[in-house]
C-alpha atoms as a PDB file:
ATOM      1  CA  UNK A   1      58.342  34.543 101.391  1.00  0.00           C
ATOM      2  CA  UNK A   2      57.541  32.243  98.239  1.00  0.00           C
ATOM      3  CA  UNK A   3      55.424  34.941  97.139  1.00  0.00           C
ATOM      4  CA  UNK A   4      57.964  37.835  97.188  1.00  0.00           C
ATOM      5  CA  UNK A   5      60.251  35.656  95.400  1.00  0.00           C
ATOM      6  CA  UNK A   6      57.789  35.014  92.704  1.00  0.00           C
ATOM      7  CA  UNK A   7      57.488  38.633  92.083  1.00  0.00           C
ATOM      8  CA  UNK A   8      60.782  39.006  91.992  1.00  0.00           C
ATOM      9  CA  UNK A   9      60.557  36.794  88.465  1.00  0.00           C
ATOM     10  CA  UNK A  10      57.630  39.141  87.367  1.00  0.00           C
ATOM     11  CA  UNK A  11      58.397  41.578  84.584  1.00  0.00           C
ATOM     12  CA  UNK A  12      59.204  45.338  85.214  1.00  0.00           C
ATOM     13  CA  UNK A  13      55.366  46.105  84.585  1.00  0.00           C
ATOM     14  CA  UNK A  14      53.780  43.364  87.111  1.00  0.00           C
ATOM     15  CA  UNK A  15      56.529  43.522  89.657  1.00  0.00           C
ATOM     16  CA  UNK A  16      55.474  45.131  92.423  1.00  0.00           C
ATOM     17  CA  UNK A  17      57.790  47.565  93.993  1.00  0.00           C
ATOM     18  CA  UNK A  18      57.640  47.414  97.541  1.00  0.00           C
ATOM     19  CA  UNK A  19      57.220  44.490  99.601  1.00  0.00           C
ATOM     20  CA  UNK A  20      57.571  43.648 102.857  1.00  0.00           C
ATOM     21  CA  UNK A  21      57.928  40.569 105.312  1.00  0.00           C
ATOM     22  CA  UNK A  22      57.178  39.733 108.525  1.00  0.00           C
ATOM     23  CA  UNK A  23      59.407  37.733 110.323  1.00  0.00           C
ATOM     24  CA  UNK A  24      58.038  36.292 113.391  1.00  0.00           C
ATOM     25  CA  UNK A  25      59.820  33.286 114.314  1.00  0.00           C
ATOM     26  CA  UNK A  26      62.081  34.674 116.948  1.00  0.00           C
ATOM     27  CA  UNK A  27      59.791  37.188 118.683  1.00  0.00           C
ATOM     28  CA  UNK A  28      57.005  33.892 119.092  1.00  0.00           C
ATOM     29  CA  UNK A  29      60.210  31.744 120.603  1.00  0.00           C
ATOM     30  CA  UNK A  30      60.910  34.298 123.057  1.00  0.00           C
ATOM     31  CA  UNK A  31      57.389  34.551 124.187  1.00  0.00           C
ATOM     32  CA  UNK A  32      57.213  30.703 124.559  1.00  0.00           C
ATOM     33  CA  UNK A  33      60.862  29.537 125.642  1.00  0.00           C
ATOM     34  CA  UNK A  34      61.773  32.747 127.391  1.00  0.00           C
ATOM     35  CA  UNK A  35      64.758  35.799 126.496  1.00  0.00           C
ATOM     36  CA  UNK A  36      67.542  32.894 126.775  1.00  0.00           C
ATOM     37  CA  UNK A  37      65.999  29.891 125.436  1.00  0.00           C
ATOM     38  CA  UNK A  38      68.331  27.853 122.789  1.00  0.00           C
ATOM     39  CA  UNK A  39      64.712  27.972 120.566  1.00  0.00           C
ATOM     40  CA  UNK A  40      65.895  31.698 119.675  1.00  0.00           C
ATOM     41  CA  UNK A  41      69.382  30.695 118.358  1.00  0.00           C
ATOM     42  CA  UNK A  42      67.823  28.293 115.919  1.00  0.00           C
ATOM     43  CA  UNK A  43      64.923  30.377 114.879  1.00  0.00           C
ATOM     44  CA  UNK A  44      67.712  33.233 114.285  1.00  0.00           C
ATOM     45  CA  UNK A  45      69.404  30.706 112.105  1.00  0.00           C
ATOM     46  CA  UNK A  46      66.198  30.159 110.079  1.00  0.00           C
ATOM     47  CA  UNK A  47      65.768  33.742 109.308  1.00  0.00           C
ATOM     48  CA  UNK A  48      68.885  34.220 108.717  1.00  0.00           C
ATOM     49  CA  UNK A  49      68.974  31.023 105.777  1.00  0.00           C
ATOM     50  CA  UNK A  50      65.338  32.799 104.532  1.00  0.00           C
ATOM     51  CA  UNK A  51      67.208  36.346 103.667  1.00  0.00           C
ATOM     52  CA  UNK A  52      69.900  34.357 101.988  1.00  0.00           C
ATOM     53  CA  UNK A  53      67.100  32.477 100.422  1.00  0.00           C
ATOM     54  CA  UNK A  54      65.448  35.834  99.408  1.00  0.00           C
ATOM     55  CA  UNK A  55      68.302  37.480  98.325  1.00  0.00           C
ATOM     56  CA  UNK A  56      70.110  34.488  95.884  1.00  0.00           C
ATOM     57  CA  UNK A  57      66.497  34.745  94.362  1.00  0.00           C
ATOM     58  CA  UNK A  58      67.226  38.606  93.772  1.00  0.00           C
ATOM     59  CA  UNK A  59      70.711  38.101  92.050  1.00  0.00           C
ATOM     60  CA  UNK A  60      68.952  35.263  89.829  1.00  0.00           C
ATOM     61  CA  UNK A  61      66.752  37.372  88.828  1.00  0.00           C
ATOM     62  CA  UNK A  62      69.213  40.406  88.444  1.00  0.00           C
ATOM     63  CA  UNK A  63      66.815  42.897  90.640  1.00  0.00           C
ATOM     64  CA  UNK A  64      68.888  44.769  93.498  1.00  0.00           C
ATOM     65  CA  UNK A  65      67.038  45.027  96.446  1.00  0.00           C
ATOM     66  CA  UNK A  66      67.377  46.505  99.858  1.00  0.00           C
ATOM     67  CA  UNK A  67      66.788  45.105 103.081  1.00  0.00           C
ATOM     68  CA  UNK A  68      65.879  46.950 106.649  1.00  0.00           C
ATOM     69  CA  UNK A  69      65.942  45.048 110.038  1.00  0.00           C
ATOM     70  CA  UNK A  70      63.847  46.532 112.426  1.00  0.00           C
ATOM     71  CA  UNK A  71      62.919  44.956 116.150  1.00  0.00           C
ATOM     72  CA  UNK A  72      60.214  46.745 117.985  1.00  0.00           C
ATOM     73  CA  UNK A  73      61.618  44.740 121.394  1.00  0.00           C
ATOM     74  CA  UNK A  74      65.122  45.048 123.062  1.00  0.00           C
ATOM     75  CA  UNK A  75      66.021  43.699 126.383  1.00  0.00           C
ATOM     76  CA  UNK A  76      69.487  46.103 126.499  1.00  0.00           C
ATOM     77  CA  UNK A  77      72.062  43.205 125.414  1.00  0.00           C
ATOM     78  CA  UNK A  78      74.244  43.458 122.194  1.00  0.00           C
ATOM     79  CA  UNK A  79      73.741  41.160 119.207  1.00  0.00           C
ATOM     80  CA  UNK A  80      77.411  39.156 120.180  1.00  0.00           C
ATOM     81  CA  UNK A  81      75.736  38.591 124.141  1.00  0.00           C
ATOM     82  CA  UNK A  82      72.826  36.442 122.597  1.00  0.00           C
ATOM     83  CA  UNK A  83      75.243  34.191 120.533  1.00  0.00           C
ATOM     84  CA  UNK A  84      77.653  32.944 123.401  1.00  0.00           C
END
């Protein structure tokens, strides 16, 4: 993550322009803790506060970017059943 944001402070010429993340920290708690362990909630949280992180560091440095969300796991509940 530190290192995308540093390219986001790169000139046009050095910037690179595509990058992607990884973010892992919710897929590894449900492996450890289990589908409806409170570990998920707060690793949700911290991704969540990263992509705010990443995206303040955008508008700073005036560079619109796009962000995609993909999950290659679902166990059939909705977003709103995991945060009761």
């Amino acid at each position: 993550m530190d290192q995308v944001i540093e390219w986001l402070n790169l000139n046009d010429a050095e910037r690179p322009e595509l990058a992607t993340l990884n973010f892992v920290a919710v897929y590894s708690a449900g492996h450890t803790y289990g589908p409806e362990a409170p570990e998920i909630l707060a690793a949700t949280i911290e991704i969540d506060r990263q992509i705010a992180e990443l995206w303040e560091a955008s508008e700073r440095a005036g560079i619109e970017i796009s962000l995609l969300k993909a999950n290659d796991q679902w166990d059939g509940r909705s977003g709103s059943e995991y945060l009761r």
